[in-house]
C-alpha atoms as a PDB file:
ATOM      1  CA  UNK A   1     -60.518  11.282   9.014  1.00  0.00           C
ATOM      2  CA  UNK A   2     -63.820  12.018   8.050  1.00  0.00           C
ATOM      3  CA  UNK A   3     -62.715  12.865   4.402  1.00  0.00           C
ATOM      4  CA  UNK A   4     -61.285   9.178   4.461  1.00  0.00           C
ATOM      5  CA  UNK A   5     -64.304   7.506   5.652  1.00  0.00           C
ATOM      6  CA  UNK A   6     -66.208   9.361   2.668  1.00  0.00           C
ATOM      7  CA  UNK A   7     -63.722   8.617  -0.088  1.00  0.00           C
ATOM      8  CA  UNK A   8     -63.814   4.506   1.047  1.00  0.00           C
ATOM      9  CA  UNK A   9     -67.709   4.415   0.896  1.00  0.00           C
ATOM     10  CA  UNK A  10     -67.989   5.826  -2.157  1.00  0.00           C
ATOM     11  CA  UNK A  11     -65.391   3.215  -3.721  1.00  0.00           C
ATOM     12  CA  UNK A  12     -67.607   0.772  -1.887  1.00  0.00           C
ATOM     13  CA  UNK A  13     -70.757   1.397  -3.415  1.00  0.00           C
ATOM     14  CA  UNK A  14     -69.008   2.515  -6.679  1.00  0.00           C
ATOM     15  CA  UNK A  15     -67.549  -1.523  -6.420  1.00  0.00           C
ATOM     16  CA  UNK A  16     -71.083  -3.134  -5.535  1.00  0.00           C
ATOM     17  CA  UNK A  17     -72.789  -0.702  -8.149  1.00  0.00           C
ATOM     18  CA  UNK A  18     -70.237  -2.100 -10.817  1.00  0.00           C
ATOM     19  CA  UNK A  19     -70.566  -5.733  -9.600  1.00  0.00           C
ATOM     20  CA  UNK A  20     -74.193  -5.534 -10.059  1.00  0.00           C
ATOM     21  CA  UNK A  21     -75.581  -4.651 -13.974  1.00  0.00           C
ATOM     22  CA  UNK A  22     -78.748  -4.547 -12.189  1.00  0.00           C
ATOM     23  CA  UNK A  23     -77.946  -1.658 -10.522  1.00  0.00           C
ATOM     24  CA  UNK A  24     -76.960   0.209 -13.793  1.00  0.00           C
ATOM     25  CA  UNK A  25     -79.454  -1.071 -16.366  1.00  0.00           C
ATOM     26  CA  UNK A  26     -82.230  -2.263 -14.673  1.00  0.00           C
ATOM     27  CA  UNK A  27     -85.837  -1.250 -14.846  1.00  0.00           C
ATOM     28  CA  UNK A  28     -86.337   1.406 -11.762  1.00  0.00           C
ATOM     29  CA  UNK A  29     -89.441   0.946  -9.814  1.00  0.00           C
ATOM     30  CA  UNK A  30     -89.816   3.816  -6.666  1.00  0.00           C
ATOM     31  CA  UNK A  31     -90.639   1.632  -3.839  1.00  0.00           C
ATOM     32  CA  UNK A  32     -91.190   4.907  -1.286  1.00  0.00           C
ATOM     33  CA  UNK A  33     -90.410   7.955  -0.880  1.00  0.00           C
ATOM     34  CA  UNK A  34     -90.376  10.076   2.642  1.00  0.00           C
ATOM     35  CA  UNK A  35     -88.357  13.187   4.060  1.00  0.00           C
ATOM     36  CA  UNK A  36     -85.744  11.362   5.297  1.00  0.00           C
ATOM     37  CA  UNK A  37     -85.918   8.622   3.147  1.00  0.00           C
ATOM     38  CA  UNK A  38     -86.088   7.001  -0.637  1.00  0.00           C
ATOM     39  CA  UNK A  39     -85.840   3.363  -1.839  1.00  0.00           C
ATOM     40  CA  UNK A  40     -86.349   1.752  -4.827  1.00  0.00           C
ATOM     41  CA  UNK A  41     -86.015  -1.172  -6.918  1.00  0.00           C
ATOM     42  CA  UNK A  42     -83.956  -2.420  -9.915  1.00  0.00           C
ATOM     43  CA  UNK A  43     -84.913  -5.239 -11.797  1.00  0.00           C
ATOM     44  CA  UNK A  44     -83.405  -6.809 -14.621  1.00  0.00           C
ATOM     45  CA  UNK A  45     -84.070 -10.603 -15.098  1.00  0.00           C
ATOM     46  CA  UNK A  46     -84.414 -12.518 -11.996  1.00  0.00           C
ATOM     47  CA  UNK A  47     -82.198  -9.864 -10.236  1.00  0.00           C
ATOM     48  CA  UNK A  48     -83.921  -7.784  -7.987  1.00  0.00           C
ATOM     49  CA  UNK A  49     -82.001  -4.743  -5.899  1.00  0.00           C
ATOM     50  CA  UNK A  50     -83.375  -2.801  -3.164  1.00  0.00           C
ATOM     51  CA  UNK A  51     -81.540   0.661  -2.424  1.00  0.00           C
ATOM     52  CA  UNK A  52     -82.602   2.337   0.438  1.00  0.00           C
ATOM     53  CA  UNK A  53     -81.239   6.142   1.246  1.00  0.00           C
ATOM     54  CA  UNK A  54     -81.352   8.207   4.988  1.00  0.00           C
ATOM     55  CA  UNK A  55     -80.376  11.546   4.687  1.00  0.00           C
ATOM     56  CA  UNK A  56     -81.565  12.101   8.494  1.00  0.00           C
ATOM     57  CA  UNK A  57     -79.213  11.893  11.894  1.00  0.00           C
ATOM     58  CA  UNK A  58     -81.082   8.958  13.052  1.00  0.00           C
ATOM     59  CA  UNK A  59     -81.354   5.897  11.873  1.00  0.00           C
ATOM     60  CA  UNK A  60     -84.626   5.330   9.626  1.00  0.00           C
ATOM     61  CA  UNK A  61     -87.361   1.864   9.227  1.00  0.00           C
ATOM     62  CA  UNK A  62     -89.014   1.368   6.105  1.00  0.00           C
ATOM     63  CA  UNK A  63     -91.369  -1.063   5.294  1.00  0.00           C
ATOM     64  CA  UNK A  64     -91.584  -2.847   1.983  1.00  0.00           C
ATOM     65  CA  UNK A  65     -93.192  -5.451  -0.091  1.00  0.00           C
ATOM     66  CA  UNK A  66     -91.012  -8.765  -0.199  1.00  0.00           C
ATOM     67  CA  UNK A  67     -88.469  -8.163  -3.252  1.00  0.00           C
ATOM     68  CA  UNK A  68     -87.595 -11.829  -3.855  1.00  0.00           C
ATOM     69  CA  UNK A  69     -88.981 -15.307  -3.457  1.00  0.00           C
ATOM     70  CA  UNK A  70     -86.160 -16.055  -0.936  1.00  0.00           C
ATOM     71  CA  UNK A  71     -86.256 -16.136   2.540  1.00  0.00           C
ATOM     72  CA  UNK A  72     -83.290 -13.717   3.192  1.00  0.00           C
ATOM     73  CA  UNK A  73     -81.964 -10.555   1.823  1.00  0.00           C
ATOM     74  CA  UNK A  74     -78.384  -9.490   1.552  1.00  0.00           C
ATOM     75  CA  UNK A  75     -77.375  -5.985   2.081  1.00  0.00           C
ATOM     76  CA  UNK A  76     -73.726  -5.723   0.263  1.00  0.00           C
ATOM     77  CA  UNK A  77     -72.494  -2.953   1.646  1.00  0.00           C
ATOM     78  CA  UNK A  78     -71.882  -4.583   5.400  1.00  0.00           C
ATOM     79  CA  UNK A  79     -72.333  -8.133   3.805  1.00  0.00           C
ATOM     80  CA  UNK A  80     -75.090  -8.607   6.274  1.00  0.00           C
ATOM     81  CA  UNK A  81     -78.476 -10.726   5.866  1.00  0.00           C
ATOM     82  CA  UNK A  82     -81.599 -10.248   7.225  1.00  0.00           C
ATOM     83  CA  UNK A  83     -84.607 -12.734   7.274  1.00  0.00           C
ATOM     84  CA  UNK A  84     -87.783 -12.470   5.436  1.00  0.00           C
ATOM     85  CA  UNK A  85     -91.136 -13.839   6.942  1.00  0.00           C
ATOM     86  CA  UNK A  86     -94.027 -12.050   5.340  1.00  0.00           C
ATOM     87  CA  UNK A  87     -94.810 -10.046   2.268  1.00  0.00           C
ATOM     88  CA  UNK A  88     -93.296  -7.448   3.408  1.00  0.00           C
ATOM     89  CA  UNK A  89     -89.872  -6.825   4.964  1.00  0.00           C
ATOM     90  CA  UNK A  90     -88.449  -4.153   7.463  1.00  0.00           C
ATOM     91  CA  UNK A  91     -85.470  -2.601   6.024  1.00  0.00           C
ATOM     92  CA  UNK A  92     -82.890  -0.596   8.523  1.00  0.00           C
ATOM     93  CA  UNK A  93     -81.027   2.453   7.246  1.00  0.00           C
ATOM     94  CA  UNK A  94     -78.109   3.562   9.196  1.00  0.00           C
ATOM     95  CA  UNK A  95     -78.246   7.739   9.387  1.00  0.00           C
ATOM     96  CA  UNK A  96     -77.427   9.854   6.853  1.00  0.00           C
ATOM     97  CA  UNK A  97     -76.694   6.476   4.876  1.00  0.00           C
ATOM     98  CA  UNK A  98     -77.488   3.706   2.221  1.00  0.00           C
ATOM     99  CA  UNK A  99     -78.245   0.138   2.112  1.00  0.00           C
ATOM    100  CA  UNK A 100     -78.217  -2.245  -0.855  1.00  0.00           C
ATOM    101  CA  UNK A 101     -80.686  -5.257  -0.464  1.00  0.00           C
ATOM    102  CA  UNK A 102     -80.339  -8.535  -2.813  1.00  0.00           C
END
């Protein structure tokens, strides 16, 4: 049920939010913000979190500056990477969701 599917992603990002102390004390820096969309940084150290927010039906591109000096970024919600080649990166938000970039 849809009720379900609500309850388990907000354990999930309640899980990855307490796995990363970024994420809960880290300096917030507002990377953009649109309509549709809103993502931002935490930083704390050499840790470096992207969140990314949709609230729109369709899925939503955002374009930001590189967040780390690595070549790929996890997202830890579907524990997928994507690959960095410039200074800036092309994130993907699913619709009407969120996306956590390390």
């Amino acid at each position: 049920s849809q009720q379900q599917e609500t309850l388990d992603f907000v354990r999930l990002v309640g899980t990855v939010r307490k796995g990363q102390v970024a994420l809960r004390r880290g300096d917030f820096s507002l990377l953009k913000a649109t309509q549709n969309t809103l993502v931002f940084q935490r930083k704390l150290g050499n840790d470096v979190l992207t969140v990314a927010a949709n609230r729109s039906a369709e899925e939503q591109q955002v374009s930001v500056p590189k967040p780390t000096s690595g070549d790929t970024l996890s997202e830890l919600l579907t524990e997928t990477e994507i690959t960095v080649e410039a200074d800036s990166v092309q994130l993907a938000i699913p619709p009407f969701g969120l996306a956590i970039y390390q």
